[in-house]
C-alpha atoms as a PDB file:
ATOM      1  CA  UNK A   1     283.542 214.088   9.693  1.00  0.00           C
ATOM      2  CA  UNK A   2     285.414 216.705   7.421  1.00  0.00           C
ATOM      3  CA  UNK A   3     285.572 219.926   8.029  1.00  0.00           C
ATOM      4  CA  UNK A   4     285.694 220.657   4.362  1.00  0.00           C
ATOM      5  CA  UNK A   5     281.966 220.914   2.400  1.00  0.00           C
ATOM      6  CA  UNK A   6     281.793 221.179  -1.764  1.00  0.00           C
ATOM      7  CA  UNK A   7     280.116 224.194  -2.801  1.00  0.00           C
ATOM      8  CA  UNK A   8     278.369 223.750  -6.478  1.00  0.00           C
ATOM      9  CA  UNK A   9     278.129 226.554  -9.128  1.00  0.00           C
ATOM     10  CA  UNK A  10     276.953 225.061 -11.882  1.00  0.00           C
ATOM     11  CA  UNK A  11     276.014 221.846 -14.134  1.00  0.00           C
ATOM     12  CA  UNK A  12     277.311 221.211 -17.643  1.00  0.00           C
ATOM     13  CA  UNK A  13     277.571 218.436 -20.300  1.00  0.00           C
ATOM     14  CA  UNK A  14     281.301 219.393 -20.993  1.00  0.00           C
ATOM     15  CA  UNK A  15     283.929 219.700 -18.977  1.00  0.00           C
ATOM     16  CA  UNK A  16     285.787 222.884 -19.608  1.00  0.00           C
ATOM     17  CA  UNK A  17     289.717 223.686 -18.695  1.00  0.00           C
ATOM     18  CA  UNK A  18     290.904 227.145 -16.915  1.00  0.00           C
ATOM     19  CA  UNK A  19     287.947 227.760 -15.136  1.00  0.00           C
ATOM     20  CA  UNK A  20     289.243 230.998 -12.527  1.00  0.00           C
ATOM     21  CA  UNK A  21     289.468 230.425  -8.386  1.00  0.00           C
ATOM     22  CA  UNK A  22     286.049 230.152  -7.077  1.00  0.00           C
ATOM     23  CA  UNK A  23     284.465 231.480  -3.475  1.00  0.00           C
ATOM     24  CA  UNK A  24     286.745 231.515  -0.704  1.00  0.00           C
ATOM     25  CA  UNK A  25     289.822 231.616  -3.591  1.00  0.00           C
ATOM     26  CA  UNK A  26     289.518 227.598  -4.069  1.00  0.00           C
ATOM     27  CA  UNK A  27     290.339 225.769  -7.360  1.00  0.00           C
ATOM     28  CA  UNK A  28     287.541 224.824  -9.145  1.00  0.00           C
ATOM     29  CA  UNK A  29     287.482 220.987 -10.164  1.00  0.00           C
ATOM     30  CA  UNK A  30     284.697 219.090 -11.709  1.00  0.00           C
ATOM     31  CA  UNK A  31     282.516 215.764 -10.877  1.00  0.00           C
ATOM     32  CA  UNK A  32     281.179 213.491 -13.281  1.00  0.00           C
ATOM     33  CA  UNK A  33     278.193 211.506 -13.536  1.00  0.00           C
ATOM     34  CA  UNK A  34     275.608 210.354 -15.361  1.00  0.00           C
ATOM     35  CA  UNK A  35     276.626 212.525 -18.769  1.00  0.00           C
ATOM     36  CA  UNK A  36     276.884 215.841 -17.210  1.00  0.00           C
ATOM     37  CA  UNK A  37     279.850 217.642 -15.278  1.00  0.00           C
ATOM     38  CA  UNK A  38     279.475 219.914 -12.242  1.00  0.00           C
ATOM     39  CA  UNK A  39     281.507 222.230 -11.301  1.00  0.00           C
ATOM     40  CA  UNK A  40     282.586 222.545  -7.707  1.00  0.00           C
ATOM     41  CA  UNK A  41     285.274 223.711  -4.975  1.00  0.00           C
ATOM     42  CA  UNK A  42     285.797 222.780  -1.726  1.00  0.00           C
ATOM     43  CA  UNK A  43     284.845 225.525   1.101  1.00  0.00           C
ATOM     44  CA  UNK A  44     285.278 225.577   4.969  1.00  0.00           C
ATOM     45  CA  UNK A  45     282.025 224.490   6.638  1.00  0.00           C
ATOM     46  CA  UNK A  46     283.254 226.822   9.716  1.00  0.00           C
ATOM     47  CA  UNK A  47     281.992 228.928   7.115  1.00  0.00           C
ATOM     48  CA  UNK A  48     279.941 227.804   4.444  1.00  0.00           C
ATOM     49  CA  UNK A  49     278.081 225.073   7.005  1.00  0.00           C
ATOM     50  CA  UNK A  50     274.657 226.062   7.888  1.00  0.00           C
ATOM     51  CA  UNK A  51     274.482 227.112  11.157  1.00  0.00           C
ATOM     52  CA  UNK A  52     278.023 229.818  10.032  1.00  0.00           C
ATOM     53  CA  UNK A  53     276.300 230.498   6.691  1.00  0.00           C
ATOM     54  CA  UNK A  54     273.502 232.209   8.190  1.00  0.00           C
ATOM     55  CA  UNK A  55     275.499 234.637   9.799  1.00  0.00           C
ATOM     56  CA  UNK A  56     278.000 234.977   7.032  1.00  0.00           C
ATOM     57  CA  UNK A  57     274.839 235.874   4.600  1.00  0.00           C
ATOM     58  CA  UNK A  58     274.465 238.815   6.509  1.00  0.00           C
ATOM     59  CA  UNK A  59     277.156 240.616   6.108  1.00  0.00           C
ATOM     60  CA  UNK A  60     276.609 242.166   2.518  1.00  0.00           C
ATOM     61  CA  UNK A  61     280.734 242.529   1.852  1.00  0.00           C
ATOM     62  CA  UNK A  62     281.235 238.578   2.242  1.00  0.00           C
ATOM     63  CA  UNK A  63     278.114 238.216   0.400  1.00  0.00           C
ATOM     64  CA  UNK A  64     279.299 240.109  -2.638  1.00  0.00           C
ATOM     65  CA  UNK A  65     282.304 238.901  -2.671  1.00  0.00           C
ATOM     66  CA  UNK A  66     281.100 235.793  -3.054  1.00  0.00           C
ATOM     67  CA  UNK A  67     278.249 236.650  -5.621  1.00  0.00           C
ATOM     68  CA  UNK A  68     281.270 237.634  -7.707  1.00  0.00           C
ATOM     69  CA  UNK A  69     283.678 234.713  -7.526  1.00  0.00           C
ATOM     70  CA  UNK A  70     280.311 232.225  -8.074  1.00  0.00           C
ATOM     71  CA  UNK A  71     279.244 233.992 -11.080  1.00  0.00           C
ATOM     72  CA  UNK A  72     282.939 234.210 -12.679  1.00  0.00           C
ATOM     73  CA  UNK A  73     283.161 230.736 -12.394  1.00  0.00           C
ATOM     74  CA  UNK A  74     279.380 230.844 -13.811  1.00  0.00           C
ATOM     75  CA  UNK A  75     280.376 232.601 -16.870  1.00  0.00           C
ATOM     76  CA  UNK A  76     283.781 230.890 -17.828  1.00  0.00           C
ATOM     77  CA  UNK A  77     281.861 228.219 -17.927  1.00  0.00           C
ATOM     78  CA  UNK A  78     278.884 228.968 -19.821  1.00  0.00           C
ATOM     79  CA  UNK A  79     281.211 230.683 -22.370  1.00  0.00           C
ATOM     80  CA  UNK A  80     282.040 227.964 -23.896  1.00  0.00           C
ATOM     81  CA  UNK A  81     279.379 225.210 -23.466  1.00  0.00           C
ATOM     82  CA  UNK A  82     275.778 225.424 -22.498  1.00  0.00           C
ATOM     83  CA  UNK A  83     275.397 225.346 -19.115  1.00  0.00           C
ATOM     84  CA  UNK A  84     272.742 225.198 -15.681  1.00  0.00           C
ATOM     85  CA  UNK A  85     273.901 227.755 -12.752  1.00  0.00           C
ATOM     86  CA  UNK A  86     272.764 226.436  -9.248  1.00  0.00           C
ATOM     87  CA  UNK A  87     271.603 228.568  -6.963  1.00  0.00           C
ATOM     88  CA  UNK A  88     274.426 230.976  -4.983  1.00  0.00           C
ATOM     89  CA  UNK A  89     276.514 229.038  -1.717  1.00  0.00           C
ATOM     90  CA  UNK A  90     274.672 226.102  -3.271  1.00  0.00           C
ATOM     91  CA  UNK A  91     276.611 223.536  -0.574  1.00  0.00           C
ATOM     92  CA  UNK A  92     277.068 219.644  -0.057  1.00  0.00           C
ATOM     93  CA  UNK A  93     278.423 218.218   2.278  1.00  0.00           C
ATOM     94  CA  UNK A  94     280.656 216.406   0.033  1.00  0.00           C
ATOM     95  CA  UNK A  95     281.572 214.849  -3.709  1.00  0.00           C
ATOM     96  CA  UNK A  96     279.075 211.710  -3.039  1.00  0.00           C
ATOM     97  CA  UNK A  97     275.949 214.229  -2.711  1.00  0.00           C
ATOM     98  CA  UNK A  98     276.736 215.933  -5.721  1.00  0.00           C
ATOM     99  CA  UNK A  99     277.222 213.035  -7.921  1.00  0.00           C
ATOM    100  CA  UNK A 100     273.929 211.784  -5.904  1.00  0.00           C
ATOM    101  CA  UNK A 101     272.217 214.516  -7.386  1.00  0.00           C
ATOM    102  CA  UNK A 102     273.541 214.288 -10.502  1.00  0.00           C
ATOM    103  CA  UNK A 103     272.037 210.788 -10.320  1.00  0.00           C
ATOM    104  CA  UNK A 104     268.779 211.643  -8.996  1.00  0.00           C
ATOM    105  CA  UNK A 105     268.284 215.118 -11.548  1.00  0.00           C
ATOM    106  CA  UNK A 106     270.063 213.812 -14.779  1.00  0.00           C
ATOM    107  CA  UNK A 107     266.969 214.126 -16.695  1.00  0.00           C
ATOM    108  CA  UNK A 108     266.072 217.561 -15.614  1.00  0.00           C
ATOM    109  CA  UNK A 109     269.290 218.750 -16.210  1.00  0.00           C
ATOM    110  CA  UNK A 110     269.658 217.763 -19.696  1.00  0.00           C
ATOM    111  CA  UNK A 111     266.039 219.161 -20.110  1.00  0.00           C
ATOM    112  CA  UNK A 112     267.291 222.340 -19.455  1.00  0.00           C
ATOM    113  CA  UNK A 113     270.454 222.172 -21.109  1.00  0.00           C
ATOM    114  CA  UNK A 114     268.930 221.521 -24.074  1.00  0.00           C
ATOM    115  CA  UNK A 115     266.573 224.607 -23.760  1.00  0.00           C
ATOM    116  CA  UNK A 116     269.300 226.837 -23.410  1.00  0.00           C
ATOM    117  CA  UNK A 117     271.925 225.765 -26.041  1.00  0.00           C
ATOM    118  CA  UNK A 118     272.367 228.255 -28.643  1.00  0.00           C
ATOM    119  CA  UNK A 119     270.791 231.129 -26.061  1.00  0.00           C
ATOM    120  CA  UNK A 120     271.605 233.985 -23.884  1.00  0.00           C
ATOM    121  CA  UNK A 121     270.436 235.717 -21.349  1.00  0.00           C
ATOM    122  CA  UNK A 122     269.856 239.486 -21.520  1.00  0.00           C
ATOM    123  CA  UNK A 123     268.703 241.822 -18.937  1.00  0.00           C
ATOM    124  CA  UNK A 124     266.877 245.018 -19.613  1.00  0.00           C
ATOM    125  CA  UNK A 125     265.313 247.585 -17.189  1.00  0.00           C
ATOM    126  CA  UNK A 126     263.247 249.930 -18.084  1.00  0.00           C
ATOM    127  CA  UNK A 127     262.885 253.894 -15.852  1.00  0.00           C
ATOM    128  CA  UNK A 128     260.376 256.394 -15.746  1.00  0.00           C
ATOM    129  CA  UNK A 129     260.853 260.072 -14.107  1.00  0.00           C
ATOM    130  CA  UNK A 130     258.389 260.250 -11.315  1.00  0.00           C
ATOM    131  CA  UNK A 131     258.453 264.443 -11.455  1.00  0.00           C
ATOM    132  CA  UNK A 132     257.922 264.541 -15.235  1.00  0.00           C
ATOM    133  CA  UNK A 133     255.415 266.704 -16.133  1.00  0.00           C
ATOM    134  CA  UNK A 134     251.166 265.317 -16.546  1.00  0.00           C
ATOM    135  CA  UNK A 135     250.512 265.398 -20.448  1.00  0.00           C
ATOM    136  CA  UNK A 136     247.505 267.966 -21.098  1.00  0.00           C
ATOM    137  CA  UNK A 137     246.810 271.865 -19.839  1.00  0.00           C
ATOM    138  CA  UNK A 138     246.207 273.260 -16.343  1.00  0.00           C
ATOM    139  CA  UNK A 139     242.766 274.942 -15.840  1.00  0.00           C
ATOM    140  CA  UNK A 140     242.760 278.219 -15.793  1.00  0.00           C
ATOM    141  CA  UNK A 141     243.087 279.493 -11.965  1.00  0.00           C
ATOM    142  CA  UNK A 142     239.955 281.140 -10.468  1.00  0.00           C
ATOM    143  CA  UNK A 143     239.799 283.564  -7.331  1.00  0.00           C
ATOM    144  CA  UNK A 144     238.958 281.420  -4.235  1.00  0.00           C
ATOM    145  CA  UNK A 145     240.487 281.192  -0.421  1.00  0.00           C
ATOM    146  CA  UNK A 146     243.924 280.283  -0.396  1.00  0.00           C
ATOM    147  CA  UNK A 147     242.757 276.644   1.493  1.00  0.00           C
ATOM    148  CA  UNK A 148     240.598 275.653  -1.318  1.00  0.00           C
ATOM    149  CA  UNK A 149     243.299 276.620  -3.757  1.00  0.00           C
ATOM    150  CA  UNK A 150     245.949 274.668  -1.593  1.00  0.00           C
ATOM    151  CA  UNK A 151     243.526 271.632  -1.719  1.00  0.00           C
ATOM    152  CA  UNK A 152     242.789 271.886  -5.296  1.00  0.00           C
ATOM    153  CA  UNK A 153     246.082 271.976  -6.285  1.00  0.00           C
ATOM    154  CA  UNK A 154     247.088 269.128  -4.315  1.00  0.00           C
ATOM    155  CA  UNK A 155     244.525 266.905  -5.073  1.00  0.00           C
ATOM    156  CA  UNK A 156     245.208 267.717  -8.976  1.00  0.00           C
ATOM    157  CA  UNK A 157     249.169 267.205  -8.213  1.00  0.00           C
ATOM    158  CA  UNK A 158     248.423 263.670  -7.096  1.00  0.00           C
ATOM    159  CA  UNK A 159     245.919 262.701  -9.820  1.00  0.00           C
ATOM    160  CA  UNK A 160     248.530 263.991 -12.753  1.00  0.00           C
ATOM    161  CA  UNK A 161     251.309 261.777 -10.284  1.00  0.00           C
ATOM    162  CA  UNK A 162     249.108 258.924 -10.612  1.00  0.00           C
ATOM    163  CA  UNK A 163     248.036 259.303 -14.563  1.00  0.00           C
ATOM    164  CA  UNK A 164     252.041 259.826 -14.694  1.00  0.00           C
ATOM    165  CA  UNK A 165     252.315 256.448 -12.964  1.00  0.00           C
ATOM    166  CA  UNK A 166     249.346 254.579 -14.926  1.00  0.00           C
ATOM    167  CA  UNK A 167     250.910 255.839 -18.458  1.00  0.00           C
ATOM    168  CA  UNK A 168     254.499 255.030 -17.148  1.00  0.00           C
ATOM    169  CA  UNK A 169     253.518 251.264 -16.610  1.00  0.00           C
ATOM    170  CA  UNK A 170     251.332 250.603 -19.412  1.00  0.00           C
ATOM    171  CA  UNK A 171     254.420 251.743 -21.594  1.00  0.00           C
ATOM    172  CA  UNK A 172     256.632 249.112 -19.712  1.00  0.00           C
ATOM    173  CA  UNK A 173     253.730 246.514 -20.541  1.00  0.00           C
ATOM    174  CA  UNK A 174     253.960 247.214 -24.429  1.00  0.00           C
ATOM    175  CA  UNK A 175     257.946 247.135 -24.045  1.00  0.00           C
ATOM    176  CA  UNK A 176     257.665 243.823 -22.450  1.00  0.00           C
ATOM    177  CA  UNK A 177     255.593 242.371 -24.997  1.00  0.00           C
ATOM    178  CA  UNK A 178     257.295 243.467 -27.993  1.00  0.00           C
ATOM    179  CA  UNK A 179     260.710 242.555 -26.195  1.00  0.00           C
ATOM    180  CA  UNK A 180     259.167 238.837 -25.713  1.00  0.00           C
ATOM    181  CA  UNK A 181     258.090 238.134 -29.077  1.00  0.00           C
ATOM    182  CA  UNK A 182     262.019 238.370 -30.454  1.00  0.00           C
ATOM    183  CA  UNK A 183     262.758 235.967 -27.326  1.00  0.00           C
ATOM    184  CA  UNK A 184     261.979 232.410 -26.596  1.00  0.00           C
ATOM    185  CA  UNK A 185     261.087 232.837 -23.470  1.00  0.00           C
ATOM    186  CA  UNK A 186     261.414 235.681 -21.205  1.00  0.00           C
ATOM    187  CA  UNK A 187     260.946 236.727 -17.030  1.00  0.00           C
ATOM    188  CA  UNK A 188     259.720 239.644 -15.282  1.00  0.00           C
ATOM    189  CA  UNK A 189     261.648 240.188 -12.114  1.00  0.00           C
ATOM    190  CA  UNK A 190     260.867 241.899  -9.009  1.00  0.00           C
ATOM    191  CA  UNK A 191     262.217 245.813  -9.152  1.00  0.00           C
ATOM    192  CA  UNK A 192     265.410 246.285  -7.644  1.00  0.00           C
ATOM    193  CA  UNK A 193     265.702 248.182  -4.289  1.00  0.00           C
ATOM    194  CA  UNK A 194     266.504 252.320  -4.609  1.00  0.00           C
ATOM    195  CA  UNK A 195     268.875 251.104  -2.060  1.00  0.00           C
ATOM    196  CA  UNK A 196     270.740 248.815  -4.762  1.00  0.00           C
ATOM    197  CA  UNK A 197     270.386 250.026  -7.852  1.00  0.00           C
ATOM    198  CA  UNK A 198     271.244 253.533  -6.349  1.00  0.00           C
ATOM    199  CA  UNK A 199     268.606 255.483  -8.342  1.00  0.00           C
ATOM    200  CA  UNK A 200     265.520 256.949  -7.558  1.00  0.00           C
ATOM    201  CA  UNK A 201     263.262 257.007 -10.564  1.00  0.00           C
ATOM    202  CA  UNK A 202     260.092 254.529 -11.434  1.00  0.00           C
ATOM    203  CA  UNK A 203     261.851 251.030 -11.872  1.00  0.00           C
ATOM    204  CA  UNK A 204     259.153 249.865 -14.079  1.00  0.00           C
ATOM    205  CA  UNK A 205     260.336 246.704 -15.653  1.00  0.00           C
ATOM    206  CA  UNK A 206     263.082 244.143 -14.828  1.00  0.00           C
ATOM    207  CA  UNK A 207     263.388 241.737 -16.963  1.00  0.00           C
ATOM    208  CA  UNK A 208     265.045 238.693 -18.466  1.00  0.00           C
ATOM    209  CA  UNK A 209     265.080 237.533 -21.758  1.00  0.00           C
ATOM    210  CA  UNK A 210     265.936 233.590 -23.273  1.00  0.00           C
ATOM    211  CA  UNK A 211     267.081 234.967 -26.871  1.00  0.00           C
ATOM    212  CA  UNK A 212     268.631 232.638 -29.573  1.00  0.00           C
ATOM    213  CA  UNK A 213     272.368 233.781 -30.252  1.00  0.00           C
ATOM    214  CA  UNK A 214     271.505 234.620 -33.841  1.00  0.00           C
ATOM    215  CA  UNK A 215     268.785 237.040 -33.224  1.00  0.00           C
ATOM    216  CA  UNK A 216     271.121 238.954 -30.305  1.00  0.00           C
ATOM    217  CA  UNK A 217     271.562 241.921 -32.594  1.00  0.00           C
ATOM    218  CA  UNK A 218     268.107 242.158 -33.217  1.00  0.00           C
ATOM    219  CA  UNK A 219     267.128 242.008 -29.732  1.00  0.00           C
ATOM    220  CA  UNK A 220     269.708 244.912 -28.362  1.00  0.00           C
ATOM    221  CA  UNK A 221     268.868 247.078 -31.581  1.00  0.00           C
ATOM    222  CA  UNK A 222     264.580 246.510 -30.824  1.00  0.00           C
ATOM    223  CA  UNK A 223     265.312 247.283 -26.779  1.00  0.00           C
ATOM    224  CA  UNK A 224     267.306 250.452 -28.033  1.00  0.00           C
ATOM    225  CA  UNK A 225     264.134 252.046 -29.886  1.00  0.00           C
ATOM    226  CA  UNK A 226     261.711 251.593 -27.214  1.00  0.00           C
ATOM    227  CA  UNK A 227     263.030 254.274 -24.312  1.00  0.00           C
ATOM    228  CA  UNK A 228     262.457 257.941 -25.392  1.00  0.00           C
ATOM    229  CA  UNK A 229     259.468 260.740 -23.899  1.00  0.00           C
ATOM    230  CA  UNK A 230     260.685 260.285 -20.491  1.00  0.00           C
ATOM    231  CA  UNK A 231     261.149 256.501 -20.630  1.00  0.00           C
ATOM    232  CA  UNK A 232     264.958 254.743 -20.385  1.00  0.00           C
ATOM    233  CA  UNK A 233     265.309 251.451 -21.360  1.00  0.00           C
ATOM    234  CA  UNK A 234     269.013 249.718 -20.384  1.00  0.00           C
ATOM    235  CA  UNK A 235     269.989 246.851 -21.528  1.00  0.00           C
ATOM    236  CA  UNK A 236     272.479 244.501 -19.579  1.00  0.00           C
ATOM    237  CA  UNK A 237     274.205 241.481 -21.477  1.00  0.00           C
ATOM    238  CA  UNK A 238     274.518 238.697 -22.675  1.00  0.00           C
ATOM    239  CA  UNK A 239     274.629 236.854 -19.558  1.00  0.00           C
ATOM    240  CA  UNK A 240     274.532 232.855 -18.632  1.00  0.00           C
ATOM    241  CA  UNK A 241     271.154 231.829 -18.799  1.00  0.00           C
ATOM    242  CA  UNK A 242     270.771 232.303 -15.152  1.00  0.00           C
ATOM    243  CA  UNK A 243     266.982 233.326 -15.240  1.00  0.00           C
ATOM    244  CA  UNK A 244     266.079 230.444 -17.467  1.00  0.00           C
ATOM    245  CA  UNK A 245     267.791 227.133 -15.320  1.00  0.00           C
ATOM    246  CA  UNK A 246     268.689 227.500 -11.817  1.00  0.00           C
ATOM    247  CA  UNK A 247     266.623 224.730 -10.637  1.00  0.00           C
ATOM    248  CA  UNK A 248     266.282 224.183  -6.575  1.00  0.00           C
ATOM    249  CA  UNK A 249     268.743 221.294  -6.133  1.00  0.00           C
ATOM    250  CA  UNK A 250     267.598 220.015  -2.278  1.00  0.00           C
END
């Protein structure tokens, strides 16, 4: 048995020269079959095998590291011909189950190949201030004990925090919706972890957004006059269409 597994990044009609070194700094080379082209490398399977994987996936440096070499090879590709991403350490345990699958998905592929071509993914996030101030006036203050006043003000500090909230969201709703109807299709992702993104603020949309190549300058210049009164909207872009075509491959 070899000790040497083929790790997939991605599925393509074309087959496209200089792609850059993939995970684990292996040369990416491509199998054909039935009309389309994958793109693969080999990998160790003392690393990338399943039992090794698990515990490799833990360890958030590897797993970065290899985020980034999969999606370089990801967007090389998709630069210059339409292309399906697979799923990150996507791996076979050879050539023959990749052309297998080829075989067995041809039709699914080229279904989404087709949706995509001419498209790009963009990304666009959308924060809200949790401490901004309630909209409206406070009432005016009468003399009472200092627990009732405590109490009052407390409970009206968390019903302005939660009218905050309410308005915050039904403003990512209507930037959502106007976002979507200048894209073909479009996702809402969860919201990132404080932990990841590295802010603290309202994450209040995530999203991903099919958009025809043509209409990409009406998309970023529509996503730039939504933010505003408390609201940022960022916009991320133009990606691979990885929202829109990684299909499970198993």
């Amino acid at each position: 048995m070899s000790d040497r597994g083929t790790y997939l990044y991605a599925v393509a009609r074309d087959e496209v020269s200089g792609c850059p070194a993939g995970v684990a700094e292996g040369p990416v080379r491509t199998v054909a079959r039935a009309g389309l082209v994958a793109y693969v490398s080999s990998v160790p399977l003392e690393v990338f095998g399943e039992e090794p994987l698990r515990r490799s996936l833990e360890d958030m440096d590897w797993l970065a590291e290899t985020a980034q070499a999969h999606h370089r090879v990801v967007d090389a590709v998709a630069a210059a011909t339409p292309t399906a991403p697979v799923r990150l350490v996507t791996v076979y345990d050879g050539d023959d189950q990749v052309r297998d699958l080829l075989d067995r998905r041809a039709g699914d592929f080229l279904e989404v190949l087709s949706q995509v071509t001419g498209r790009r993914e963009w990304g666009v996030k959308v924060y809200a201030d949790p401490s901004a101030p309630a909209d409206g006036h406070e009432e005016e203050e009468q003399p009472e004990k200092p627990g009732t006043s405590y109490l009052r003000r407390r409970r009206a500090g968390l019903r302005g925090r939660e009218e905050i909230r309410r308005k915050a969201f039904a403003r990512a709703e209507h930037i959502h919706a106007a976002l979507a109807t200048v894209a073909v299709a479009s996702r809402r992702h969860r919201p990132q972890d404080p932990r990841l993104s590295g802010r603290t603020d309202w994450m209040l949309l995530n999203g991903a957004y099919l958009v025809d190549e043509d209409r990409d300058e009406e998309f970023a210049a529509m996503a730039g006059s939504l933010g505003g009164d408390g609201v940022e909207v960022t916009l991320t872009g133009p990606w691979a269409p990885y929202s829109f075509t990684v299909m499970e491959t198993r």
